[in-house]
C-alpha atoms as a PDB file:
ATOM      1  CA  UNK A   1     237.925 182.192 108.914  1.00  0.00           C
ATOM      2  CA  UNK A   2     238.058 183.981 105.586  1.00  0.00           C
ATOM      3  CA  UNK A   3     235.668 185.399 103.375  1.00  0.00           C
ATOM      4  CA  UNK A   4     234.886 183.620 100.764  1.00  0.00           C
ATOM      5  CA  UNK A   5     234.791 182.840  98.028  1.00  0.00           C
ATOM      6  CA  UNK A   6     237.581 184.314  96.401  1.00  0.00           C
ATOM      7  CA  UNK A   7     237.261 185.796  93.050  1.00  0.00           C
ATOM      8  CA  UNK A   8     240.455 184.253  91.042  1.00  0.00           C
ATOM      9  CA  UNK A   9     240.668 184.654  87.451  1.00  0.00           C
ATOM     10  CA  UNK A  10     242.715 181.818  85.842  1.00  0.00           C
ATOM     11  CA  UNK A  11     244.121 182.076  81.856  1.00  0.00           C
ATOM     12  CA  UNK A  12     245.993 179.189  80.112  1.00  0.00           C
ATOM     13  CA  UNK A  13     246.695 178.826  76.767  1.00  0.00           C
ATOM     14  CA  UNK A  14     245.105 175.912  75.050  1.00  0.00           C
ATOM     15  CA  UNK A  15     246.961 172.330  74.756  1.00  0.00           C
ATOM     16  CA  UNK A  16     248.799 173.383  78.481  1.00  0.00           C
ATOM     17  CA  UNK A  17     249.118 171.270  81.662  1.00  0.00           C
ATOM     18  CA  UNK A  18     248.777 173.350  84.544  1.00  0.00           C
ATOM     19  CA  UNK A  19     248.633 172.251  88.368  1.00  0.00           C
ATOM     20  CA  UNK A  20     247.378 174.821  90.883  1.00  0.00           C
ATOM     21  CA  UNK A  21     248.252 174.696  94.253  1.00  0.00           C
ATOM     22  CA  UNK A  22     246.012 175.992  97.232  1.00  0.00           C
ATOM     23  CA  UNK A  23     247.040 176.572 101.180  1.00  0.00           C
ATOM     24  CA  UNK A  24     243.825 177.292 103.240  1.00  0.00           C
ATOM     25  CA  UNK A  25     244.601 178.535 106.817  1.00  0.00           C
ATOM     26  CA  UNK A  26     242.954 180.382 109.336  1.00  0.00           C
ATOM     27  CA  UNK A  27     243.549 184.053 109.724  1.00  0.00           C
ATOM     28  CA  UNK A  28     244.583 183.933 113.224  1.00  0.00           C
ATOM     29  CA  UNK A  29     247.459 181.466 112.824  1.00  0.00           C
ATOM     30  CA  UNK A  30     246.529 179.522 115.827  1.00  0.00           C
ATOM     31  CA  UNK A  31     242.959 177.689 114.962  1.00  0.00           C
ATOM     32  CA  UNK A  32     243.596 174.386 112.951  1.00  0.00           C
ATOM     33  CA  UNK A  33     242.150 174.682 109.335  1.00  0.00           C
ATOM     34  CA  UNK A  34     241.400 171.200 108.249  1.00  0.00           C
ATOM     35  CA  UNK A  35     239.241 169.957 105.234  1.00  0.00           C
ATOM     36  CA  UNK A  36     241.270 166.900 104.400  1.00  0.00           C
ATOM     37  CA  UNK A  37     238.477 164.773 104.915  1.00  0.00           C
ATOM     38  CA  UNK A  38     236.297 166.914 102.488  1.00  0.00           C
ATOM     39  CA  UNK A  39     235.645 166.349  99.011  1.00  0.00           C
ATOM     40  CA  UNK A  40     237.125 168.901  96.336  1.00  0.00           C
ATOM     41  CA  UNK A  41     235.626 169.357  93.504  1.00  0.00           C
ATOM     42  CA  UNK A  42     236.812 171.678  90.188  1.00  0.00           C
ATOM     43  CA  UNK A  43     233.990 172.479  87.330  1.00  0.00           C
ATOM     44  CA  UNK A  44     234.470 175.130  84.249  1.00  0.00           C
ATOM     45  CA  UNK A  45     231.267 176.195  82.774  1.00  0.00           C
ATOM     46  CA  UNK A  46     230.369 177.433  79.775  1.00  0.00           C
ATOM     47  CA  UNK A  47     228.828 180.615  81.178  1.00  0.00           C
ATOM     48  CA  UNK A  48     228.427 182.163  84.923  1.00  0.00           C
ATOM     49  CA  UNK A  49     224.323 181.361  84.457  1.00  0.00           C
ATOM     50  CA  UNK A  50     225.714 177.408  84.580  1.00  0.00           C
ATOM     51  CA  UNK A  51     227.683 177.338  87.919  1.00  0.00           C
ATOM     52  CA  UNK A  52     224.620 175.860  89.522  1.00  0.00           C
ATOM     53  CA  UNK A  53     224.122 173.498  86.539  1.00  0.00           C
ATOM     54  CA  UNK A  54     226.886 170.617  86.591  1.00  0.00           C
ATOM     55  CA  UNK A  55     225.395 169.127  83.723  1.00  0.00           C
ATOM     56  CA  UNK A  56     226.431 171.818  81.263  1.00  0.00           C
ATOM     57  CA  UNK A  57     229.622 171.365  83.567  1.00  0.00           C
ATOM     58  CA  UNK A  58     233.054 171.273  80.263  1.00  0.00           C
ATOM     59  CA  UNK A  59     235.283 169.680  82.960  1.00  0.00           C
ATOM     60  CA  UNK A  60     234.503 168.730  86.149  1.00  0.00           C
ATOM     61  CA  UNK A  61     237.394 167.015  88.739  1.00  0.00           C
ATOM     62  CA  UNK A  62     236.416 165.476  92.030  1.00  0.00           C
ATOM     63  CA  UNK A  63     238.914 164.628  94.317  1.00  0.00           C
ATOM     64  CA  UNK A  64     236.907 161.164  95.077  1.00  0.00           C
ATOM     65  CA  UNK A  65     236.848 160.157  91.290  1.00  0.00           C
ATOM     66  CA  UNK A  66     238.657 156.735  90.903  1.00  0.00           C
ATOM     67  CA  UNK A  67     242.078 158.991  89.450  1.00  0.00           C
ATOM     68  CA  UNK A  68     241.815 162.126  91.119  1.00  0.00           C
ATOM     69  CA  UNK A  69     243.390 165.385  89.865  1.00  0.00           C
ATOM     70  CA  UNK A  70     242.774 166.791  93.059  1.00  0.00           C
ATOM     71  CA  UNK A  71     244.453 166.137  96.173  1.00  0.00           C
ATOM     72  CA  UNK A  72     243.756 167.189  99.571  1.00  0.00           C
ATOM     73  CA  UNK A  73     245.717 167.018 102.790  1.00  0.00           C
ATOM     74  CA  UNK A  74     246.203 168.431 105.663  1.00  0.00           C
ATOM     75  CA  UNK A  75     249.611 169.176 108.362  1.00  0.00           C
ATOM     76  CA  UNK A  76     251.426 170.887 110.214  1.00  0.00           C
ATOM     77  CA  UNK A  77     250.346 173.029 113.917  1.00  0.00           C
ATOM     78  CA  UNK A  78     247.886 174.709 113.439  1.00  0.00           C
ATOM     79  CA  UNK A  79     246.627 172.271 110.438  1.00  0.00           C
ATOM     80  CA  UNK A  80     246.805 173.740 107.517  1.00  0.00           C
ATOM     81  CA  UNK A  81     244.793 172.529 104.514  1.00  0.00           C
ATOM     82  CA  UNK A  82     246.519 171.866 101.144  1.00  0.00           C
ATOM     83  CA  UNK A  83     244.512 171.347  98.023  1.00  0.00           C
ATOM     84  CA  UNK A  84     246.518 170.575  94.100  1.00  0.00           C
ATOM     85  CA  UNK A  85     244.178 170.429  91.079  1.00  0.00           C
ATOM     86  CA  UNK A  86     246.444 169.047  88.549  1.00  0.00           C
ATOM     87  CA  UNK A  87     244.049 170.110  85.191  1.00  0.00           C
ATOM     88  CA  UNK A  88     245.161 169.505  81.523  1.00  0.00           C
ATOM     89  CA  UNK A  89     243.464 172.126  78.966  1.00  0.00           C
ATOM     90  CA  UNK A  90     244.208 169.770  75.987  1.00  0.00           C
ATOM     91  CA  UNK A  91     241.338 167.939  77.508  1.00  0.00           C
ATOM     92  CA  UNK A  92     237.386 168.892  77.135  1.00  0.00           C
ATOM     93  CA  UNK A  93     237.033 165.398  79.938  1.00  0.00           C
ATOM     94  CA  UNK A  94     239.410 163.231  82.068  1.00  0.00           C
ATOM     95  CA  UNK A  95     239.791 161.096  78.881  1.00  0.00           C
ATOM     96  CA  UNK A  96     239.359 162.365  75.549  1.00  0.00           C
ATOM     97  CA  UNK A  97     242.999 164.848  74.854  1.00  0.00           C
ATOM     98  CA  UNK A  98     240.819 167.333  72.899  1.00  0.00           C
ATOM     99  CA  UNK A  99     241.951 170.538  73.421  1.00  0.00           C
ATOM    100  CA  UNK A 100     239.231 173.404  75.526  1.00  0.00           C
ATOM    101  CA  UNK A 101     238.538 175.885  72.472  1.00  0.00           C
ATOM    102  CA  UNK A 102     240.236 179.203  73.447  1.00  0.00           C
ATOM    103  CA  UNK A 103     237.825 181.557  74.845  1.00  0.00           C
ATOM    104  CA  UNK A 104     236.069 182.061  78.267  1.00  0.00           C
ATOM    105  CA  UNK A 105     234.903 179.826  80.292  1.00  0.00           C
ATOM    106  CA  UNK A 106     233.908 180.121  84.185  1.00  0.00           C
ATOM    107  CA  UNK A 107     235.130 178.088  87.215  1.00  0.00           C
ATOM    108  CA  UNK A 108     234.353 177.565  91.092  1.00  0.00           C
ATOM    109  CA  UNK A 109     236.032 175.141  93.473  1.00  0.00           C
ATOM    110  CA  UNK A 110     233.939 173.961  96.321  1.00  0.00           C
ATOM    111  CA  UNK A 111     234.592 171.673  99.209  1.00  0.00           C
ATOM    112  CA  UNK A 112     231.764 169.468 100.423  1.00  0.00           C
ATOM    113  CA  UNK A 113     232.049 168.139 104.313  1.00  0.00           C
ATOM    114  CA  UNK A 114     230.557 164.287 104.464  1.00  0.00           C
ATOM    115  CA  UNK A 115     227.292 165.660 106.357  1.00  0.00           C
ATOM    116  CA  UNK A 116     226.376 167.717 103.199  1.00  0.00           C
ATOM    117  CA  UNK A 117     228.282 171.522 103.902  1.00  0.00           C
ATOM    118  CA  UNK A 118     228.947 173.079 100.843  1.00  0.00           C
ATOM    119  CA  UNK A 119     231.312 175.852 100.578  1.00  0.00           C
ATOM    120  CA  UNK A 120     232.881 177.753  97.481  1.00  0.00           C
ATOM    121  CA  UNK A 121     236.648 178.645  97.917  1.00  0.00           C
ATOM    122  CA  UNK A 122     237.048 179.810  94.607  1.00  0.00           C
ATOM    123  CA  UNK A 123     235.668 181.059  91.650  1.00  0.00           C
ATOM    124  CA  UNK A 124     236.057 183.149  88.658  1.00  0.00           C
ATOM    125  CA  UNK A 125     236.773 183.664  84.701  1.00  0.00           C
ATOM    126  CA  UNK A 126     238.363 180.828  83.011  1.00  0.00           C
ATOM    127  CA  UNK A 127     240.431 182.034  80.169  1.00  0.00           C
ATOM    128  CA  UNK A 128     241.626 179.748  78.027  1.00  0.00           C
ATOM    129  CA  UNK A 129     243.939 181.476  75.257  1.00  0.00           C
ATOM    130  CA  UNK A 130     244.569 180.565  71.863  1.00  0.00           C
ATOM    131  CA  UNK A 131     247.689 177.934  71.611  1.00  0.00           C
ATOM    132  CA  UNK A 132     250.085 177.737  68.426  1.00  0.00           C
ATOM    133  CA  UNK A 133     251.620 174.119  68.878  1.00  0.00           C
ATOM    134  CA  UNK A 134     249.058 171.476  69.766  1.00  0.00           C
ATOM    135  CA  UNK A 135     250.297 168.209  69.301  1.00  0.00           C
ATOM    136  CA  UNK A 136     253.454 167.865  70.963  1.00  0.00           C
ATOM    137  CA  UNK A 137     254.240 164.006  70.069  1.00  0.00           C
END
């Protein structure tokens, strides 16, 4: 198993579509890693005092909302896990195309098992840099 979580700084510009792909696998190449069946979840916070807030949460994705961003599967022997959180920085929610404001936000990814486990893979600054072309219609 690894340690975790990983520290993992992430910088965009502003106005960009990004999609970040993840391969969790055990160290010892022979023990199946699989969290397919977990839930994934993405938040960026405003500062590092929120990560245990999700209500101050700027963007939060959840890989059981109703059109998830983030995917989760498993294959291969041993299993290996593969997670994809297709974010969108033009957009402060799932909905509303207003661009994140360039500056620094912070982020964790955790997977939750359906008996209630919580563990944080990832986590780290959230840079989101300043953008010259915006609306690209």
């Amino acid at each position: 198993m690894a340690d975790i979580p990983y520290n993992l700084n992430i910088e965009l510009p502003s106005g960009d579509d990004r999609t970040f792909p993840i391969t969790i696998s055990n160290a010892d190449g022979v023990t199946d890693a699989d969290y397919s069946t977990w839930t994934g979840i993405f938040t960026v916070t405003p500062t590092k005092d929120a990560y245990n807030d999700d209500s101050s949460a700027v963007y939060q994705l959840k890989s059981t909302d109703a059109s998830p961003r983030i995917s989760i599967s498993a294959s291969g022997s041993p299993l290996v896990t593969s997670i994809s959180i297709n974010h969108f920085a033009r957009e402060t929610s799932d909905s509303d195309g207003t661009p994140l404001e360039p500056k620094n936000y912070y982020y964790d990814l955790q997977l939750v098992s359906s008996s209630g486990v919580v563990q944080t893979w990832f986590k780290g600054l959230y840079k989101v840099k300043w953008h010259s072309t915006v609306d690209v219609n």
